[in-house]
Protein backbone atom coordinates (compact mmCIF):
# COMPACT_ATOMS: atom_id res chain seq x y z
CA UNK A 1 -19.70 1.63 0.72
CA UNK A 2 -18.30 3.97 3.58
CA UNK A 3 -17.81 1.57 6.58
CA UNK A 4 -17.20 4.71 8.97
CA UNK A 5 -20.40 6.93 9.33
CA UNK A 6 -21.98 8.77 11.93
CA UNK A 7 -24.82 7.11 13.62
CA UNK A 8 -26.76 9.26 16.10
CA UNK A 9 -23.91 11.64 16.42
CA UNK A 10 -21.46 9.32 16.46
CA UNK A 11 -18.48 7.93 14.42
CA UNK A 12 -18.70 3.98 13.62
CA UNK A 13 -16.82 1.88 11.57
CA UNK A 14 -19.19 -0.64 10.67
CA UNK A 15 -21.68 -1.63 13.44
CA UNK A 16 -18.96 -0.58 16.34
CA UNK A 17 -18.45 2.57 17.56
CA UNK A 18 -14.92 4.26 17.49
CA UNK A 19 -15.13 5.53 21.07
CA UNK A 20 -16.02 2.06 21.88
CA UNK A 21 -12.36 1.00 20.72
CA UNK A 22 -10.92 4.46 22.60
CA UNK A 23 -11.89 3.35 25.58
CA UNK A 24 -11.15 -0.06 25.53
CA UNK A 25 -7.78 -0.17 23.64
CA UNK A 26 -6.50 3.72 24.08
CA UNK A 27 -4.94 5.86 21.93
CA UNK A 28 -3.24 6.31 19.74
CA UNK A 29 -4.79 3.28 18.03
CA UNK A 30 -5.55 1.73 14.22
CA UNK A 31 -8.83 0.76 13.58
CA UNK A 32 -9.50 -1.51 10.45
CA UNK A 33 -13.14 -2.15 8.97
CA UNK A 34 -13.18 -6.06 7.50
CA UNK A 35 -15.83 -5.26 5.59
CA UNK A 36 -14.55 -2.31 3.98
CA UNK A 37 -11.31 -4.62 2.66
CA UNK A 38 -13.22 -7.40 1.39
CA UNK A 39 -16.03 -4.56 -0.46
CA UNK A 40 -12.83 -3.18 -2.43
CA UNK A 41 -11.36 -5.97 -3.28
CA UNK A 42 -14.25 -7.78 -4.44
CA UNK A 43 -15.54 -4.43 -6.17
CA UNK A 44 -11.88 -4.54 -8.50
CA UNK A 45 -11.95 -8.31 -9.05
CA UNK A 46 -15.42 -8.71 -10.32
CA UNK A 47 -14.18 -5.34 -12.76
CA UNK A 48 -11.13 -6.90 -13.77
CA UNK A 49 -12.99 -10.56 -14.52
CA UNK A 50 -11.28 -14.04 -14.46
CA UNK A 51 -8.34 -13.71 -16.17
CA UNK A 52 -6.54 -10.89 -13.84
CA UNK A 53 -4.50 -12.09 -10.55
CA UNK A 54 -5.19 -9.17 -8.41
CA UNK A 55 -2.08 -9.13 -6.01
CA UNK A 56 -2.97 -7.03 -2.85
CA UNK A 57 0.60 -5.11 -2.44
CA UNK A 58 1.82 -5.77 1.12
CA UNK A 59 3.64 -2.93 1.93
CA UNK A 60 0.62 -0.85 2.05
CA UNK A 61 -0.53 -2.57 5.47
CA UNK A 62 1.63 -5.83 6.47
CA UNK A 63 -0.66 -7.25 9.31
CA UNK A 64 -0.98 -10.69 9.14
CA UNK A 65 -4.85 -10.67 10.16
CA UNK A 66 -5.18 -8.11 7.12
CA UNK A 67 -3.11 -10.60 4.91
CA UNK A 68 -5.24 -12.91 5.94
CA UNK A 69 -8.28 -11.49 5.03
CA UNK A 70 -7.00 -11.20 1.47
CA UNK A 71 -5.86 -14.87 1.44
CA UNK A 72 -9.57 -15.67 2.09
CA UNK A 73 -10.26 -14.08 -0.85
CA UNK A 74 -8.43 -15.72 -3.11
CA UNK A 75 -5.92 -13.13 -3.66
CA UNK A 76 -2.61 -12.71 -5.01
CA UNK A 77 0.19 -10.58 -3.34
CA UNK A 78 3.02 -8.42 -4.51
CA UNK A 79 6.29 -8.55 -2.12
CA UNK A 80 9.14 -6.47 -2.60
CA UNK A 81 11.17 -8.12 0.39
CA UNK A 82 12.04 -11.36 2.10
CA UNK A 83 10.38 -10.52 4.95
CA UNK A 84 7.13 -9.70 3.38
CA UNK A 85 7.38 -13.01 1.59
CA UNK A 86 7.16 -14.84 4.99
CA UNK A 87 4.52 -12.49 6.23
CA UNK A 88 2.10 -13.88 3.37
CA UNK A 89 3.20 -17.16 3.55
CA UNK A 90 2.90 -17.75 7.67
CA UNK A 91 -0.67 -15.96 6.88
CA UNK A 92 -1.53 -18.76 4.62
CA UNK A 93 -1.17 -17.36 1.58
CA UNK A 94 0.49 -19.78 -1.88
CA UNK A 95 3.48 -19.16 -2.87
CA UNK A 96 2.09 -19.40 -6.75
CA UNK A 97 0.34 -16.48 -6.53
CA UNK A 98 3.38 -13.83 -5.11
CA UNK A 99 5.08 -11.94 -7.29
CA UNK A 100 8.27 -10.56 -6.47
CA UNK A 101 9.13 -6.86 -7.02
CA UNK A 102 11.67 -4.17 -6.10
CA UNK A 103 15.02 -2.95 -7.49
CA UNK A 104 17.35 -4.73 -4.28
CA UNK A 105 16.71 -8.11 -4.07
CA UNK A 106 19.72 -9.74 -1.83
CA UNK A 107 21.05 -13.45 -3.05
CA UNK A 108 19.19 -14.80 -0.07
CA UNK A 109 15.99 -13.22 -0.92
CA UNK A 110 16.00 -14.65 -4.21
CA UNK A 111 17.40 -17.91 -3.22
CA UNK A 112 14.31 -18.19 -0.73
CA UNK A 113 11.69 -16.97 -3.32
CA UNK A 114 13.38 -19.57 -5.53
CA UNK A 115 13.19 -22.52 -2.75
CA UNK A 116 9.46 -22.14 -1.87
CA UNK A 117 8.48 -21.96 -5.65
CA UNK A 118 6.68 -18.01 -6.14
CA UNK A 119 5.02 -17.29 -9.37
CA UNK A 120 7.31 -14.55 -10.53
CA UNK A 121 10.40 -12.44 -9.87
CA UNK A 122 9.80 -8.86 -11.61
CA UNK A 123 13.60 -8.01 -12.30
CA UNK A 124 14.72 -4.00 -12.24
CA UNK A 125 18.32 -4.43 -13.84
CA UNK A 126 20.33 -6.59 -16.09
CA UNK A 127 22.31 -6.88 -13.47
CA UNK A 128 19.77 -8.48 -11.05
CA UNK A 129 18.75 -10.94 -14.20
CA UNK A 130 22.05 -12.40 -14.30
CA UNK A 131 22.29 -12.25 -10.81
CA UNK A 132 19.40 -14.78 -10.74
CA UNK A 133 20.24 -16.55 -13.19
CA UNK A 134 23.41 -17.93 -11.57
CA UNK A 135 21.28 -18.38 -8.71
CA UNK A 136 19.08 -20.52 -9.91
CA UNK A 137 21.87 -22.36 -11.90
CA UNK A 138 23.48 -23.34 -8.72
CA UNK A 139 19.89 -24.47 -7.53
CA UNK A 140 19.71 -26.91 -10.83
CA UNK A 141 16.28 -24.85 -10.91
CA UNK A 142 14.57 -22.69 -14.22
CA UNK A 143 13.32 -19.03 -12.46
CA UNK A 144 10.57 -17.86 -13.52
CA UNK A 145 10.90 -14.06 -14.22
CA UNK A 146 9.43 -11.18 -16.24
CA UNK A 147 11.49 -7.41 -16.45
CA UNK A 148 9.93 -4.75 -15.18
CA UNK A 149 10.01 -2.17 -18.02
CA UNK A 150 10.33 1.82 -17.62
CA UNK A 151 7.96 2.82 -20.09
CA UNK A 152 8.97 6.86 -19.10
CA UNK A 153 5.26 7.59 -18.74
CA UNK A 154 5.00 10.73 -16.17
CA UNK A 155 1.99 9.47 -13.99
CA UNK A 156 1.11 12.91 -12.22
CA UNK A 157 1.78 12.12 -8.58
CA UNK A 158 3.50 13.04 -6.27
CA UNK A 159 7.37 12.91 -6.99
CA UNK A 160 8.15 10.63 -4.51
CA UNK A 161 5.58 8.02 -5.42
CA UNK A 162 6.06 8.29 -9.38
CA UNK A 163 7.96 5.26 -10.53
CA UNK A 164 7.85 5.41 -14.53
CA UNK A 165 10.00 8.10 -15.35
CA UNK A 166 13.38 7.59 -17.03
CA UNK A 167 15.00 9.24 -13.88
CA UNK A 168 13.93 6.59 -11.37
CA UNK A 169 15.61 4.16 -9.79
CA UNK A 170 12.97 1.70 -10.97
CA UNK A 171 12.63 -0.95 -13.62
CA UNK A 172 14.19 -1.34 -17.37
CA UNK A 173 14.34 1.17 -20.13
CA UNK A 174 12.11 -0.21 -22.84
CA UNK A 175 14.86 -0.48 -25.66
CA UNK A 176 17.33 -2.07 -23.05
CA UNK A 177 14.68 -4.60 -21.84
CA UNK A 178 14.23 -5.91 -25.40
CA UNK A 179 17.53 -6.66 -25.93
CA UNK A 180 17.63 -7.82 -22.85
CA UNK A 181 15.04 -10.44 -23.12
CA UNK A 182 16.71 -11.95 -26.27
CA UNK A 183 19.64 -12.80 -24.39
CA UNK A 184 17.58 -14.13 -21.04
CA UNK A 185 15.42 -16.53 -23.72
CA UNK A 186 19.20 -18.04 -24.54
CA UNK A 187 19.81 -18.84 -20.93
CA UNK A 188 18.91 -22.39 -19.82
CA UNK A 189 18.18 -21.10 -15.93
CA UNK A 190 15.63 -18.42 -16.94
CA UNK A 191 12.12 -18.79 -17.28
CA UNK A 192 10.68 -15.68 -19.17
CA UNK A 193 6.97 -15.31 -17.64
CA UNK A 194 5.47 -12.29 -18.69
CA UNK A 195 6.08 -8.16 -18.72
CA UNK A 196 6.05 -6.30 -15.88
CA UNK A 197 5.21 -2.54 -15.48
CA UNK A 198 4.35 0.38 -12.67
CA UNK A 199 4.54 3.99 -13.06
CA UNK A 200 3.28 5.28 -9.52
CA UNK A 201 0.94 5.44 -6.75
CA UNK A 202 -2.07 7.97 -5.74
CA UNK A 203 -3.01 7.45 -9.46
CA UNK A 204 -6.16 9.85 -9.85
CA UNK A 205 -5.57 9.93 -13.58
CA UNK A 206 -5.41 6.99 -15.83
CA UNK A 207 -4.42 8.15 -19.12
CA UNK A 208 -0.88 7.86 -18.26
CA UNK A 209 -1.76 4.58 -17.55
CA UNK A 210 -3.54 3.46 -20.42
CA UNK A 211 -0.32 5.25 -22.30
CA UNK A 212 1.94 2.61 -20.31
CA UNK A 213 0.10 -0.24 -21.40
CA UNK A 214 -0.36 0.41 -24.59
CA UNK A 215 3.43 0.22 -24.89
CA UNK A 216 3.65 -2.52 -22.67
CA UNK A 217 1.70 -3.83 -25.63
CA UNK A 218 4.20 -2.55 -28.33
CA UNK A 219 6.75 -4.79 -26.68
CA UNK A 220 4.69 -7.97 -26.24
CA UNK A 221 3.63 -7.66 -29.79
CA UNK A 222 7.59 -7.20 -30.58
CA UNK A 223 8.41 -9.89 -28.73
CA UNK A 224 6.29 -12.50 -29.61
CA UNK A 225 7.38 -11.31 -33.57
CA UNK A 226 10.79 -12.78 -32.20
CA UNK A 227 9.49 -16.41 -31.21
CA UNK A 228 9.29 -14.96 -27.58
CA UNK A 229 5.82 -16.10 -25.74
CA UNK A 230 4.65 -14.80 -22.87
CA UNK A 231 2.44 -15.58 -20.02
CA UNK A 232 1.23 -12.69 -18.82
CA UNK A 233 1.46 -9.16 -18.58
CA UNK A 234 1.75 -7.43 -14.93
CA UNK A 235 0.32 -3.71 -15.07
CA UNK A 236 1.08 -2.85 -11.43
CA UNK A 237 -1.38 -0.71 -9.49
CA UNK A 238 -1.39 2.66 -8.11
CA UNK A 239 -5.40 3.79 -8.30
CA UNK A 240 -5.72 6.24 -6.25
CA UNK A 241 -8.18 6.60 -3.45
CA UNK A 242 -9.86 9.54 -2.17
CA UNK A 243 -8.43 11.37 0.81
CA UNK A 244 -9.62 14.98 1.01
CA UNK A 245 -11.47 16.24 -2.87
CA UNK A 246 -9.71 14.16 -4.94
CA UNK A 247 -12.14 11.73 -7.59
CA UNK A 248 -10.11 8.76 -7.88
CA UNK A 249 -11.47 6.06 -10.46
CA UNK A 250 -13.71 3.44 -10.22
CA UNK A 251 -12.78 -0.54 -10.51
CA UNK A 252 -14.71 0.01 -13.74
CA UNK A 253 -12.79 3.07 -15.11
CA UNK A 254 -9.72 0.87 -14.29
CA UNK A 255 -10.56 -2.42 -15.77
CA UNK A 256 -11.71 -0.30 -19.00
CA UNK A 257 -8.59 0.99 -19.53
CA UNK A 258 -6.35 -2.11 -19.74
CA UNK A 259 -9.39 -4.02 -21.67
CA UNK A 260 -8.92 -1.28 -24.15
CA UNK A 261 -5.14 -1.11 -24.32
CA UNK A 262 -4.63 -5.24 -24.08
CA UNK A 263 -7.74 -6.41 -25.95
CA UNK A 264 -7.42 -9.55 -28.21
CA UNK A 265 -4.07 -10.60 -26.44
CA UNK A 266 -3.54 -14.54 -25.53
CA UNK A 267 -2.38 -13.56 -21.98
CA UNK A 268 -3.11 -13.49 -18.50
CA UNK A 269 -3.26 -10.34 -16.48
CA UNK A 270 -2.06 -9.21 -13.25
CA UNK A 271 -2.36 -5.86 -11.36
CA UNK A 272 -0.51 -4.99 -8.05
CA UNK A 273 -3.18 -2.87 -5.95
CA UNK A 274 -2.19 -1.79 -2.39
CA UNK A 275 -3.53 1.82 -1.10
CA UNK A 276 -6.85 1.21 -3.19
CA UNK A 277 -7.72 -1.59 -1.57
CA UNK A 278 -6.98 -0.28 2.38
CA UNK A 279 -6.66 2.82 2.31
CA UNK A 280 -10.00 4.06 3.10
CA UNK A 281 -10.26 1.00 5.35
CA UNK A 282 -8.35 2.66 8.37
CA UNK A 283 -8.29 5.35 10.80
CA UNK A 284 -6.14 6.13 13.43
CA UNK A 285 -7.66 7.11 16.65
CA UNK A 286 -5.67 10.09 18.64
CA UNK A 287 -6.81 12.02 21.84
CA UNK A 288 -6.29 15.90 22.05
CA UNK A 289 -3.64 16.28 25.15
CA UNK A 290 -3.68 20.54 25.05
CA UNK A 291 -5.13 22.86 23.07
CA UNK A 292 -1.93 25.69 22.70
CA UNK A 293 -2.34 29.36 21.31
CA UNK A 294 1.10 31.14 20.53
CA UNK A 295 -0.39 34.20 19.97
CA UNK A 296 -0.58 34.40 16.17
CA UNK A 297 -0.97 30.53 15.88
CA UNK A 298 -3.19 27.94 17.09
CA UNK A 299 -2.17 24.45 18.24
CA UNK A 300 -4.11 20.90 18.82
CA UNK A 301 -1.12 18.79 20.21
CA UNK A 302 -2.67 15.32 20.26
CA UNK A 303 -0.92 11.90 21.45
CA UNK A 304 -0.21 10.41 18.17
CA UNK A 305 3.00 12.11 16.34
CA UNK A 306 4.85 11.49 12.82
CA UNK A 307 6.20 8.14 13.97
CA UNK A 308 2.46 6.60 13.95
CA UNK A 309 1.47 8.35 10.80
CA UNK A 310 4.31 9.53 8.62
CA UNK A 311 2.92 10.59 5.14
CA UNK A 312 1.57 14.44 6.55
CA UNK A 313 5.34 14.86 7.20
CA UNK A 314 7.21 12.94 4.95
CA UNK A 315 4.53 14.15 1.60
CA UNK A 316 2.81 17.28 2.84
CA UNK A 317 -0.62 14.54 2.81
CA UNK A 318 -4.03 15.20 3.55
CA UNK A 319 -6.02 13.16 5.92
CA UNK A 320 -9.66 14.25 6.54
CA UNK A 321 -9.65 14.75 10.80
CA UNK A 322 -13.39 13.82 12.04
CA UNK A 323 -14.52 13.92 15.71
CA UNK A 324 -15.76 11.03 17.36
CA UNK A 325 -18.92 13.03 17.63
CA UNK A 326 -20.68 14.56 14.88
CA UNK A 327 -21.86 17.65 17.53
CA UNK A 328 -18.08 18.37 17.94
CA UNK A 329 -16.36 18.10 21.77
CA UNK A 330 -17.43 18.04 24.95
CA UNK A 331 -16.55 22.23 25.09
CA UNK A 332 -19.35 22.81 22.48
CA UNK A 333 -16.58 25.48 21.65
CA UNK A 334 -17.09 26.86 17.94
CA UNK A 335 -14.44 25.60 15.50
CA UNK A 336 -10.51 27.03 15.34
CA UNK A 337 -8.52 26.80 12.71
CA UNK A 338 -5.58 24.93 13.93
CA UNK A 339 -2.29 22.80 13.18
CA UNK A 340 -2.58 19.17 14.69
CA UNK A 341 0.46 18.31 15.81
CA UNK A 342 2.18 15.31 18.05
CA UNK A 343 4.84 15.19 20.85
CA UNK A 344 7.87 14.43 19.01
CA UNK A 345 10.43 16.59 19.16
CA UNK A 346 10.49 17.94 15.41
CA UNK A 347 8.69 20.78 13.77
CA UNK A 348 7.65 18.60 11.00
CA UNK A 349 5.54 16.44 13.34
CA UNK A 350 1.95 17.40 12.42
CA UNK A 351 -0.62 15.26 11.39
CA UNK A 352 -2.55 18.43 10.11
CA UNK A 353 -1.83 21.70 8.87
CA UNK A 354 -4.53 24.81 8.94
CA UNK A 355 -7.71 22.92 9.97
CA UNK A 356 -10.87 24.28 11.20
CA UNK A 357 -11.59 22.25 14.18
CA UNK A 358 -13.44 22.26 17.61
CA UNK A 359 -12.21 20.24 20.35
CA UNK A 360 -10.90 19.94 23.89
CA UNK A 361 -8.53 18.46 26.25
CA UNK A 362 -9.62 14.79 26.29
CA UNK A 363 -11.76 15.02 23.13
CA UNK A 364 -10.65 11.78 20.26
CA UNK A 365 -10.71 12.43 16.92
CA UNK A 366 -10.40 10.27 13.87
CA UNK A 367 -7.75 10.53 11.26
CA UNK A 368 -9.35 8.92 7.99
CA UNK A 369 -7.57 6.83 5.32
CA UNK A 370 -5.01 5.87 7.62
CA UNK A 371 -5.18 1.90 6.42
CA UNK A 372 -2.40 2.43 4.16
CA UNK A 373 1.42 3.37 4.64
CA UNK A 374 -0.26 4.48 8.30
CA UNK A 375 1.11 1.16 10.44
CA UNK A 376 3.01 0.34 7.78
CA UNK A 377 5.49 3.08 8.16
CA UNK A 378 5.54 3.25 11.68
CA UNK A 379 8.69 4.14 13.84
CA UNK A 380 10.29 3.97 17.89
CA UNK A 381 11.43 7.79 17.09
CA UNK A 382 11.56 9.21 20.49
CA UNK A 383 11.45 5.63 21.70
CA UNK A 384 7.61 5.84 21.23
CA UNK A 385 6.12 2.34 21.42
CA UNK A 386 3.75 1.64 18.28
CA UNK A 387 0.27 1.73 18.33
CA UNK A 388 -2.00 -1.50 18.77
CA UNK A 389 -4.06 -2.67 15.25
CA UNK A 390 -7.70 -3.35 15.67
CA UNK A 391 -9.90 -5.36 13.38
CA UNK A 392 -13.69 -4.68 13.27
CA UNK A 393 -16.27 -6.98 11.68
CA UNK A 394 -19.68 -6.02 12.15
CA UNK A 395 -20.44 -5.33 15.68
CA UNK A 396 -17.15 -7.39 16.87
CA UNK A 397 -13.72 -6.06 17.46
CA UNK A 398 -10.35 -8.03 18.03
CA UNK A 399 -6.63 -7.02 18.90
CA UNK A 400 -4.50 -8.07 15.83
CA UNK A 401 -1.04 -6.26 17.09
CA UNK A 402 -0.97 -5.30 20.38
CA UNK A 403 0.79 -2.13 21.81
CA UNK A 404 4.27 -2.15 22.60
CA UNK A 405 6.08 -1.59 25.68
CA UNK A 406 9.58 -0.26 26.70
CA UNK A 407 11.11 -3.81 27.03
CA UNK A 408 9.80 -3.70 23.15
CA UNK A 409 11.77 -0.82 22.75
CA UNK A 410 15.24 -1.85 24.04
CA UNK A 411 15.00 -6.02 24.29
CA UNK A 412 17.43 -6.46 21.33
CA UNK A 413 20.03 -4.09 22.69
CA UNK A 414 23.07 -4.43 24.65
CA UNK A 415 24.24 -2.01 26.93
């Protein structure tokens, strides 16, 4: 389903159009289709069947109104801070169904996961295991925990995004974690709950995958050999989505491949998917301020900059630029081939590099599969106020973040 179309010349997302939420809300601005979130997620948990969790990963897109949405559906919801912990919970969500990941967690951010009773802590270090274990000790409380395990599976990504390789900062090295779970079964604080495992995000190739879970399996299989049972077995996420050519896989493809490398196991599932399911369920509105020519280079300097959408500059990404009619501007000008760029005061601060487009002073133009690590990543750089969040359902729209202002900016500091 593609929630933002073109409908007599011009761009919708679902039964609203975008220049509709231009003019009413401004720009720069983040549009989010409901629909669109609820046809993904449904589309991966009727794939992955009844006995997957599928945890929607908050960082991807934080909003409470989008957390919300996924509480409605029953979801689960990977957290890798404190602070996204109480995001899900003030958005309704149950604290049995969060699992808690990421290499840092502070004693207070364990101590609170601990206190309101989450399903799992994935732990990234021996030293983070025993950390929590004394934790919990003090608490006169049994934490319920599974060790994320560095399977050193190279998941063809981007570098910054691949987490499986032995030179990451993430998870367990899969001889150490054995060991490693021999001694946690000893200790009368610890609760060992399943296996936990993520190689990367932007996946567009699951065989690496697959490769990771089958030795996810090797060490289940090991384990169990031991007199160590298990609950369940946490394959992480990553699918990719598509953002310029790219031909991600289908909830299908996906669910195939762990059915294949987990068949016949007693255990339950669960799968960490963040960018897959929101991805392609934003854009981020932007109006073209000047159109610049230096002579042997051509410039579209629009109002949103790096600090709305960071990804272009931070991992050279792609986002597909649309106008907000199909018929191009209001100049009727043929296309350019142009860098879109912002007004902060960096060179990296484009949101495009080399594109053919046509438009003109005034014109608004759509940058696509913005719904994930758009928001999400925001910044004040330039002591630029963030964008306002906009949820569409149907032909309704509603403010779920509002723009900031300057007394945003500078209320928590002290001159």
């Amino acid at each position: 389903m593609n929630t933002f179309h073109y409908h007599q010349g011009e761009l919708y997302c679902e039964d609203l159009s975008l220049a509709t939420i231009a003019r009413y809300y401004a720009t720069p601005c983040y549009v989010y289709s409901e629909a669109a979130f609820r046809e993904r997620y449904h589309s991966f948990s009727m794939a992955l069947g009844e006995g997957t969790l599928v945890c929607y990963a908050v960082k991807a897109n934080g909003n409470l109104a989008v957390l919300r949405v996924f509480v409605d559906m029953g979801a689960g919801f990977d957290i890798v801070s404190g602070g996204e912990m109480e995001r899900v919970l003030r958005a309704g969500g149950a604290p049995e169904k969060i699992i808690f990941s990421g290499v840092g967690k502070s004693a207070d951010e364990i101590r609170a996961a601990l206190s309101v009773g989450i399903a799992c802590l994935n732990v990234e270090s021996a030293a983070e295991l025993w950390r929590i274990a004394d934790i919990a000790a003090d608490m006169r409380l049994r934490a319920p925990v599974a060790l994320r395990v560095n399977p050193d599976v190279d998941p063809d990504t981007h570098a910054y995004i691949a987490t499986g390789l032995k030179e990451s900062k993430f998870g367990i090295p899969m001889d150490a974690a054995r060991a490693l779970y021999l001694e946690a079964a000893k200790h009368p604080a610890l609760e060992l709950k399943g296996i936990a495992c993520h190689i990367g995000s932007q996946l567009l190739n699951l065989a690496p995958l697959a490769e990771a879970a089958m030795r996810v399996r090797a060490l289940y299989e090991d384990l169990s050999a031991q007199g160590i049972i298990l609950e369940h077995l946490d394959l992480g996420g990553g699918v990719g989505i598509r953002y310029h050519e790219e031909n991600p896989p289908s909830p299908a493809d996906y669910a195939e491949v762990l059915d294949q490398a987990l068949s016949g196991l007693p255990v339950k599932r669960a799968v960490e998917l963040g960018r897959a399911l929101v991805g392609n369920a934003g854009v981020l509105l932007t109006r073209v301020e000047y159109l610049k020519d230096n002579g042997s280079k051509q410039f579209c300097v629009v109002d949103a900059a790096m600090n709305d959408l960071l990804r272009p500059a931070l991992y050279g990404a792609w986002h597909d630029i649309l106008p907000l009619r199909e018929d191009a501007g209001p100049s009727r000008e043929p296309k350019q081939v142009m860098d879109v760029v912002g007004p902060v005061c960096e060179s990296g601060d484009f949101l495009a590099k080399n594109r053919a487009i046509s438009a003109a002073s005034g014109d608004i133009l759509a940058v696509m599969g913005a719904g994930a690590y758009g928001f999400a990543m925001s910044s004040n750089y330039n002591s630029r106020p963030r964008p306002p969040e906009v949820l569409v359902h149907g032909h309704q729209h509603r403010l779920i973040r509002r723009r900031e202002n300057r007394d945003d900016l500078m209320g928590l500091e002290l001159p």
